[in-house]
Every structure is written in C-alpha cells, then in structure tokens.
Protein backbone atom coordinates (compact mmCIF):
# COMPACT_ATOMS: atom_id res chain seq x y z
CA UNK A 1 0.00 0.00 0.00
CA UNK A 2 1.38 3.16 -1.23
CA UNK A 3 0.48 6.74 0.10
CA UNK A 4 2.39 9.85 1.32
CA UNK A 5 2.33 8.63 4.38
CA UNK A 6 3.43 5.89 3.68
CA UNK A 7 6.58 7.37 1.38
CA UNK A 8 6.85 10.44 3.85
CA UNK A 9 7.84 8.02 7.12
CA UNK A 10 9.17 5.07 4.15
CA UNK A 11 7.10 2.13 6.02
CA UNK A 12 5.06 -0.54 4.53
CA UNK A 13 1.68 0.14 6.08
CA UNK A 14 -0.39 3.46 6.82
CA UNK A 15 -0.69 2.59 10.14
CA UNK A 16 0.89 4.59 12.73
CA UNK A 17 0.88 3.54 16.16
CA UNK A 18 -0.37 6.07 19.21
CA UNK A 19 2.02 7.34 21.40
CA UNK A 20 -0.14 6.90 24.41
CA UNK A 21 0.95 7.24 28.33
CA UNK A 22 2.00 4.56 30.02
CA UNK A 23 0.81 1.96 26.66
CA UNK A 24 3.41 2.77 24.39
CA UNK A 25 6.94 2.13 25.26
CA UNK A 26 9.73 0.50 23.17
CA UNK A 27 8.72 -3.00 22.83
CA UNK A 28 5.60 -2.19 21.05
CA UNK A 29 6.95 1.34 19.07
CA UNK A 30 9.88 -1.74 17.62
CA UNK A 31 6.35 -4.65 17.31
CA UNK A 32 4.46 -1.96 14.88
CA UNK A 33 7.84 -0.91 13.64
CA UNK A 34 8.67 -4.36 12.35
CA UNK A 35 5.33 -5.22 11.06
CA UNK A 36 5.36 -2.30 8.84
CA UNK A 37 4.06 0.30 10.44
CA UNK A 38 5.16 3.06 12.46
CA UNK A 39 5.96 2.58 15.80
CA UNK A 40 5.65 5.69 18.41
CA UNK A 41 7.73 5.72 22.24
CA UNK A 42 5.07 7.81 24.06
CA UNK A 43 7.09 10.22 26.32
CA UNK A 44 4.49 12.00 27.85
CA UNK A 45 4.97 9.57 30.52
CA UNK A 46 8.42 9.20 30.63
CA UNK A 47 11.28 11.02 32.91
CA UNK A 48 14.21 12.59 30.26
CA UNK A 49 16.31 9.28 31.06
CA UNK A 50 13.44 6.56 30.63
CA UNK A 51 13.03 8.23 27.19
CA UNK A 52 16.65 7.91 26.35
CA UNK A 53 16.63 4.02 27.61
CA UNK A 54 13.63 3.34 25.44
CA UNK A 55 15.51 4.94 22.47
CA UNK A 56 18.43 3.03 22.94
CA UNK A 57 16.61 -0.60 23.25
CA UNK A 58 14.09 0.54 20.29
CA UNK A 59 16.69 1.20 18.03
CA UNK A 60 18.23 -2.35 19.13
CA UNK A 61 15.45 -3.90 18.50
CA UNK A 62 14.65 -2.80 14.41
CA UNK A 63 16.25 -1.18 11.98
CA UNK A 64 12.69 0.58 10.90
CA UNK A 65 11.37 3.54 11.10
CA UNK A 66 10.33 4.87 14.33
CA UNK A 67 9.14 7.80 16.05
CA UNK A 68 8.75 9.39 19.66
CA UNK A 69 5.26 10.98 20.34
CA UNK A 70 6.21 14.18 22.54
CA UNK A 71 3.29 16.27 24.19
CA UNK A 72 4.69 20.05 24.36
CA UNK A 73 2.83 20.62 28.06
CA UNK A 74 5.41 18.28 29.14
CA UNK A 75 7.83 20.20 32.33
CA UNK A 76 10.64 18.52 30.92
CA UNK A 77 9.88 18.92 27.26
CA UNK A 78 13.94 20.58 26.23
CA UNK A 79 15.60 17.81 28.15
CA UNK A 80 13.35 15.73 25.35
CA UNK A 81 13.97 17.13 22.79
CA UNK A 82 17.75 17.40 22.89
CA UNK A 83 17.80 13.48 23.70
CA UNK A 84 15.39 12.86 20.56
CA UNK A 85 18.38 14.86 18.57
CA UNK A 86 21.14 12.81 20.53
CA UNK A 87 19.56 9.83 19.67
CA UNK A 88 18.85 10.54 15.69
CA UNK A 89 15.17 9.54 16.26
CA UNK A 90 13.94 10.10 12.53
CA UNK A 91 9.94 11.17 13.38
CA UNK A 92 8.48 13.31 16.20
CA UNK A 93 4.63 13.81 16.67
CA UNK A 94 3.92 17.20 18.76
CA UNK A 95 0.75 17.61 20.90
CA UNK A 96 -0.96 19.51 23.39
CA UNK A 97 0.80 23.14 22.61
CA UNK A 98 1.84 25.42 19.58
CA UNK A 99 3.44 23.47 16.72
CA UNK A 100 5.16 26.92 15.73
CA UNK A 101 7.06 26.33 19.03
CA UNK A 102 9.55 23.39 18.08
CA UNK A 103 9.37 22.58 14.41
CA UNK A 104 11.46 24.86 12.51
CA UNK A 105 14.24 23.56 14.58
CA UNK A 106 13.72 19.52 14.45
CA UNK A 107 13.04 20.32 10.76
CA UNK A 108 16.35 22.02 10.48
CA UNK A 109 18.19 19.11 12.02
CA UNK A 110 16.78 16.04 9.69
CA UNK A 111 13.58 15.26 11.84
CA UNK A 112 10.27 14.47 9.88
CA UNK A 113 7.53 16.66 12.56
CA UNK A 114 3.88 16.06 12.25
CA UNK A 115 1.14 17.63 14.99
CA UNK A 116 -1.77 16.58 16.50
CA UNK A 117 -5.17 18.53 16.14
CA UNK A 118 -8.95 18.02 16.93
CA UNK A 119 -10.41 21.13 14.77
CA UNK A 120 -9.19 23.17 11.59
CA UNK A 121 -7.93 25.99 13.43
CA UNK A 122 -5.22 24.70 14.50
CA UNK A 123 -4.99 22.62 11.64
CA UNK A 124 -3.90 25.64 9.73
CA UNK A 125 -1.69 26.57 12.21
CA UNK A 126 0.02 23.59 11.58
CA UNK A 127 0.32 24.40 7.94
CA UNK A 128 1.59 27.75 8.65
CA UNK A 129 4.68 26.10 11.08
CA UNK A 130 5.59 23.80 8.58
CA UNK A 131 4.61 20.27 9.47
CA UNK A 132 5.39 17.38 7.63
CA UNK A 133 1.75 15.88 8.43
CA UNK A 134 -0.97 16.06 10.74
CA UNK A 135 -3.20 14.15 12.65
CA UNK A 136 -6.93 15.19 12.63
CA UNK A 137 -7.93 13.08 16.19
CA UNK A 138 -11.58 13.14 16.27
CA UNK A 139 -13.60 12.86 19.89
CA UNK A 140 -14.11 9.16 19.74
CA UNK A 141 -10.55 8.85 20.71
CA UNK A 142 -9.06 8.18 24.16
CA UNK A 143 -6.34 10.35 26.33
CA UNK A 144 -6.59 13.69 26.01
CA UNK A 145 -9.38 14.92 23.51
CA UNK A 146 -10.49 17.94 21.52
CA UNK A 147 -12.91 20.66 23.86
CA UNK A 148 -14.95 20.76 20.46
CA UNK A 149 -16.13 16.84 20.16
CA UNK A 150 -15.85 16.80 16.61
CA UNK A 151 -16.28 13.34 15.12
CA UNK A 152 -13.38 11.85 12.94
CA UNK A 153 -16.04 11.10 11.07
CA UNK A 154 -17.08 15.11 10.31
CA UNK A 155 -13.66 16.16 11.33
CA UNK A 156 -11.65 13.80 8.14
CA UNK A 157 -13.24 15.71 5.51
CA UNK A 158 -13.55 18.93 6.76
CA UNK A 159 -9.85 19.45 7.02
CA UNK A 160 -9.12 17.67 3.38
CA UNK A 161 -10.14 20.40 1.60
CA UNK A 162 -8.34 22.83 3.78
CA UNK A 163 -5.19 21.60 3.89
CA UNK A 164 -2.17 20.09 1.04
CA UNK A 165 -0.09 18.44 3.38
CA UNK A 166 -0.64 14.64 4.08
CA UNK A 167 -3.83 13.67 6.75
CA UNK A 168 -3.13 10.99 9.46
CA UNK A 169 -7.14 10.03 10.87
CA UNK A 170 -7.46 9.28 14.35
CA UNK A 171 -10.17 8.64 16.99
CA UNK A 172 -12.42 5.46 16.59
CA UNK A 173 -10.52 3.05 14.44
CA UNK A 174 -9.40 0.13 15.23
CA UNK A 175 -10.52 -2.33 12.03
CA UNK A 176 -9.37 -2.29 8.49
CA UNK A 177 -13.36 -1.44 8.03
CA UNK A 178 -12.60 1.83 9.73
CA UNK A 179 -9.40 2.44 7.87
CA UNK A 180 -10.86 1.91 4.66
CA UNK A 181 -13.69 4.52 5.66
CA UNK A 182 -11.05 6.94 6.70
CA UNK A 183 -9.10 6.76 3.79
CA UNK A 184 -12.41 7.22 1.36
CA UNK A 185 -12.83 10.91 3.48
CA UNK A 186 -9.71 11.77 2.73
CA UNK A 187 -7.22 10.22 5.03
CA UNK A 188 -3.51 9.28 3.91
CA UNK A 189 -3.13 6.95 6.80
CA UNK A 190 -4.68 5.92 9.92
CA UNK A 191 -3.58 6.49 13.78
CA UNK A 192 -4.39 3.67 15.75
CA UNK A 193 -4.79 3.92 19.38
CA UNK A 194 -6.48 1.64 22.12
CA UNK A 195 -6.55 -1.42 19.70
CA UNK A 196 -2.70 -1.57 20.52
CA UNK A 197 -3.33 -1.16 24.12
CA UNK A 198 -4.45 -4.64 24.02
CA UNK A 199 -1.60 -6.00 22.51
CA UNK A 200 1.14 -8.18 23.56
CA UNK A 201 3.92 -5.74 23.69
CA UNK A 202 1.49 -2.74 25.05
CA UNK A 203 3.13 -1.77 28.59
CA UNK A 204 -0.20 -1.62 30.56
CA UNK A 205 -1.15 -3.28 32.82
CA UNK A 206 -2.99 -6.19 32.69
CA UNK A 207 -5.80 -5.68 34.87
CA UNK A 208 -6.31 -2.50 32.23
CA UNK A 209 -5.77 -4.68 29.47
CA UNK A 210 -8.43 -7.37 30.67
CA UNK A 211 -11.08 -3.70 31.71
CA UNK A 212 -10.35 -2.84 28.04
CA UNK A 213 -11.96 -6.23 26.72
CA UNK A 214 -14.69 -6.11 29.27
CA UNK A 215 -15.96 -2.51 28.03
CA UNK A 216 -18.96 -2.23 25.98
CA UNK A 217 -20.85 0.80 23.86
CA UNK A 218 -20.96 3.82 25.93
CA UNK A 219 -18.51 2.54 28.94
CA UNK A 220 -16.79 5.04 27.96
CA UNK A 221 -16.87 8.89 28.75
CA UNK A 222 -15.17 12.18 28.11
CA UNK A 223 -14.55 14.06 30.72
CA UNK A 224 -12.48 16.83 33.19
CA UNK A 225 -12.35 19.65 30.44
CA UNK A 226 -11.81 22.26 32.70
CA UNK A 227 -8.48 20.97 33.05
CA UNK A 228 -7.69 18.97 29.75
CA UNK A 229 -10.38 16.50 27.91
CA UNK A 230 -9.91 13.02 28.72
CA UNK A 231 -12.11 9.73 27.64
CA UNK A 232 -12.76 7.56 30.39
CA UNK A 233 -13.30 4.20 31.44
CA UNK A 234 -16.21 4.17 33.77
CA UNK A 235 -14.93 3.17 37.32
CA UNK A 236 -14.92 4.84 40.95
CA UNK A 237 -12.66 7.71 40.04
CA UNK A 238 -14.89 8.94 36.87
CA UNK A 239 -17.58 8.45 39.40
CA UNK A 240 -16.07 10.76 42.00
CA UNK A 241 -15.23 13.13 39.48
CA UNK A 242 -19.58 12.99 38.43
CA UNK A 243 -20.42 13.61 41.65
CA UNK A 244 -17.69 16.16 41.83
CA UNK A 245 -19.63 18.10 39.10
CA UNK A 246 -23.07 17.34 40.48
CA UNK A 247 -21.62 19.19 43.25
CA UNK A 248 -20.90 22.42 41.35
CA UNK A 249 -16.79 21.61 41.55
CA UNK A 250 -14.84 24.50 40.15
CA UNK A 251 -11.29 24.02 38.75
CA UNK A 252 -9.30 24.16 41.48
CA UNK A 253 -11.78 21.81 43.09
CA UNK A 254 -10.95 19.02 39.81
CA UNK A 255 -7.26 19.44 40.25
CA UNK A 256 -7.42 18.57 43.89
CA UNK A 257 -9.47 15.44 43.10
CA UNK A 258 -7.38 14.24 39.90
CA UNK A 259 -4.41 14.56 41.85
CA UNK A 260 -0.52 13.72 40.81
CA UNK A 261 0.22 9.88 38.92
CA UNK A 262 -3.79 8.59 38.65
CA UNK A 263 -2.89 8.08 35.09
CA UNK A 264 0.05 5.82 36.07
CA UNK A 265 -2.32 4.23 39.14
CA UNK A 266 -4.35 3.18 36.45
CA UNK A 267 -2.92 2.50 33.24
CA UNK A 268 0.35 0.92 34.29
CA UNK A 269 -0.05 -0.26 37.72
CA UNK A 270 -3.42 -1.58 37.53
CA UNK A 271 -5.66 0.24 40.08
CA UNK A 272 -8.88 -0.21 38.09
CA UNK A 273 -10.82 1.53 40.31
CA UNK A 274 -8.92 4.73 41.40
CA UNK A 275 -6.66 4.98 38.38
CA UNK A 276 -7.59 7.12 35.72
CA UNK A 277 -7.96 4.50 33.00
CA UNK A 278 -7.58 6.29 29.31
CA UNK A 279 -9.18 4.54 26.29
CA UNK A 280 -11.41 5.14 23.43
CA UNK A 281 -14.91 4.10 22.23
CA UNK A 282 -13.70 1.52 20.01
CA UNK A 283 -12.54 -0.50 23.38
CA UNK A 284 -16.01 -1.60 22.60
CA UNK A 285 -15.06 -3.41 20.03
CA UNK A 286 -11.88 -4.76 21.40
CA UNK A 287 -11.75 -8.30 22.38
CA UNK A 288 -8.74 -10.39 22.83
CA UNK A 289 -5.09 -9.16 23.37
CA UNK A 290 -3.04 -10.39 20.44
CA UNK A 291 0.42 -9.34 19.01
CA UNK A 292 1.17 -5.94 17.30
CA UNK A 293 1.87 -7.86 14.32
CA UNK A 294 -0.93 -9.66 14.03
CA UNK A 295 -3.11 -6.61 14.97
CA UNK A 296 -1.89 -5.11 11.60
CA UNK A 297 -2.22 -8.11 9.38
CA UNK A 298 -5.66 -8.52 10.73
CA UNK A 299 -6.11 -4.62 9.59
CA UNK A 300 -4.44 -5.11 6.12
CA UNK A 301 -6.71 -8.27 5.84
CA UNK A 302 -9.95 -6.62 6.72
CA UNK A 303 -8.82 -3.11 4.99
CA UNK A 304 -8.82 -5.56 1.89
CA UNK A 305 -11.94 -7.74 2.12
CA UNK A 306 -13.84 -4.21 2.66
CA UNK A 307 -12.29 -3.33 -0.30
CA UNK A 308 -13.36 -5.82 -2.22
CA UNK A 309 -16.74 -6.01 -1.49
CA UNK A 310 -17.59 -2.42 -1.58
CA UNK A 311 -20.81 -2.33 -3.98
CA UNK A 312 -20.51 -0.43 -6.92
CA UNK A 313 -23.13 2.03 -8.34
C-alpha cells in the first residue's frame, strides 16, 4: 500500500501507532515498527532518562522507522527534545501546545515533525509552522481529547479540503473497516490507538488490558475539560469526578481530586478503580489481546476484504 504517508515516514503500512501514556513504550513502538508500520515511544509519561533508555533498546530492537510521540505541556519537554536529537530519532509527533514552538528547529536538524489537532484551526496553524503531516484526532478517541467533540467522522473531511499536506485520521478506528472509511474521506493513513493497548507488547497493565476487553458501547466517557479533555473508562474515580460536578466543583476543586500519577495508578499499575484508566470508544469493540503484528495483518486483511466487497453504483 502506497500513500504519502506511507513514502513520507518510508514504512510498509499506513498505520501509525499512538504514542499513548504509560501503553506505548519501546517493545511495542519496535512490534508496529517491524510489522510495517510506524511505531511511536510515548514520552508524555516518561522522565528525560526513561526516554533515552527506550531509544536506545528501540533502536536495538529494528532497523525501521520509528518515532517518539512528545506532548509540548510536558515540564521537561527541552531535556526531550535534545535526547530525541542525541539519539537521531527520525519522526516526532507534537501535541498539546503550539506546533510553531519546536518545528522549525527539528526540521532544520533532519527530523520528519507532524502535529496533532482536533479542529481546523489549529490545523492551519500547523500548515503555517511547517509540518510534515498532521493528525486530525476526532472525539471518539481516548487520552486527552479535543474541547470541540468533533467526530473523525465530520472532522476527516472537513480538514481535506483545507489543507495540502498529508492527513493521518485518528479517533475510533481500530478495524481495516474503519481504515478503509477513513481513507475514502480523505485520510492518507490511519492512527491507531487503544486497539494496541491490548496487545502483547502494550506496557499496561494487565488488569487495564483485561477492563479494556470487558468494556462495551458507551462505557466510555469524556470528561475533566476544565483541566484537559480526557475519555474515560467508567470506574470509581470517573464516578467521584460525576459527583464532583453534580456538586458544582470549580477548577481548582478538579485538580485537587485528579491529583498527581492517577494516570500511572491506572494504566500501568493496575488500580482499576482509582486509576484514571484512558481509552477510546472503540474498546467496545476490542476483544482479545493479540500481538502488534498480528493486529496489523488482521487490519491489512480486513482493509482488503472491505475493499473488495464495496458495492458499486
């Protein structure tokens, strides 16, 4: 399968592989990697040396491309930056802050940059810093989420139109089904999420892993956008932050209830019912926990009977 994502990051597949918190470290980034896709450290989660480890072994493990996923609200975001440069990582996806602020000068130093947006303003922000690529992440994703809930489904081919540079779709897609829809709005490649939290090589926990395959439609919820949209598994934490709200709880209030490492109490260490446990709708649709290779054949495979059978007019 050939598209300009797929020459732009020289992989096999259009499949790019979240860099989620606590989910994504360097034995499934290398998994995807190898398969043909493109694997993604996720370093929001990660201190400046546990980034440069994960490097190191990735880069061990395949000779593929690979990328780190680096959100800009990080503290520690310069000490990350200079070890992605140290390191020669090829690809760097940007979120949660300007894309002006860094990519002029990971472009000028041989890194492909591509950002990570949930409406066309800042889509064309994007274009104006100079991106490689963007991701369009529509609400139906997990982690942190737009504030305007805009589908992938409306959000795909709204930007299309709007923008030259090549589309990444995200939010909601975990089947070849759903990549082939994508693609059809306009997509040059698909971002896959959760589905790879229930993988093999995904660091979470298992407890999460297992919650993941339990979840059905609408067990999942976003929430806590005074401080930064999230989608939720359902548990005693989202319900303590619903009755927080019933309650009238003002920022400062939120903060005090979210606390410091929930998303590591849940995600990675397996409190399922005080950890803040990050996934997307399609968890609904997520049933066994399977290797990141065979995730993406299964894709191709289904990507190709869809094809097939599409009716024509």
């Amino acid at each position: 399968m050939k598209t300009k994502i797929t020459k732009l990051f020289n992989i096999k597949y259009p499949i790019i592989q979240g860099g989620m918190i606590w989910c994504s470290g360097w034995e499934l980034a290398a998994a995807v990697s190898e398969a043909g896709g493109l694997g993604l450290i996720g370093a929001g989660s990660m201190y400046p040396d546990i980034l440069r480890e994960h490097i190191i072994k990735l880069k061990k493990a395949t000779n593929k491309t690979f990328g780190v996923n680096l959100p800009l609200l990080y503290p520690q975001v310069d000490e990350h930056i200079q070890i992605i440069l140290d390191e020669k990582v090829p690809v760097v996806f940007t979120s949660a802050g300007n894309p002006k602020k860094y990519t002029a000068y990971l472009k000028s130093r041989g890194v492909k940059v591509v950002h990570v947006v949930a409406n066309s303003k800042f889509a064309l922000k994007c274009v104006e810093a100079g991106v490689d690529a963007i991701v369009a992440e529509g609400f139906e994703a997990g982690g942190h989420n737009g504030y305007e809930e805009t589908t992938t489904l409306t959000l795909i081919p709204t930007l299309r139109p709007m923008i030259d540079i090549p589309l990444i779709a995200a939010g909601g897609i975990g089947s070849g089904r759903a990549m082939l829809a994508a693609m059809a709005l306009g997509a040059d490649a698909v971002q896959i999420g959760s589905r790879f939290v229930a993988s093999t090589e995904s660091s979470a926990h298992i407890n999460f892993k297992l919650k993941v395959l339990e979840a059905k439609d609408g067990d999942t919820k976003l929430s806590l956008k005074e401080l930064v949209p999230v989608r939720l598994l359902k548990n005693r934490f989202l319900e303590e932050v619903e009755m927080a709200y019933h309650h009238k709880a003002n920022k400062k209030d939120l903060e005090n209830l979210l606390g410091h490492g929930r998303a590591k109490r849940g995600m990675f260490e397996g409190d399922l019912e005080e950890g803040e446990l990050e996934i997307g709708q399609v968890s609904a649709s997520i049933h066994d926990i399977i290797p990141a290779d065979e995730i993406i054949q299964e894709m191709i495979a289904d990507y190709r009977k869809a094809l097939k059978n599409m009716p024509i007019l």
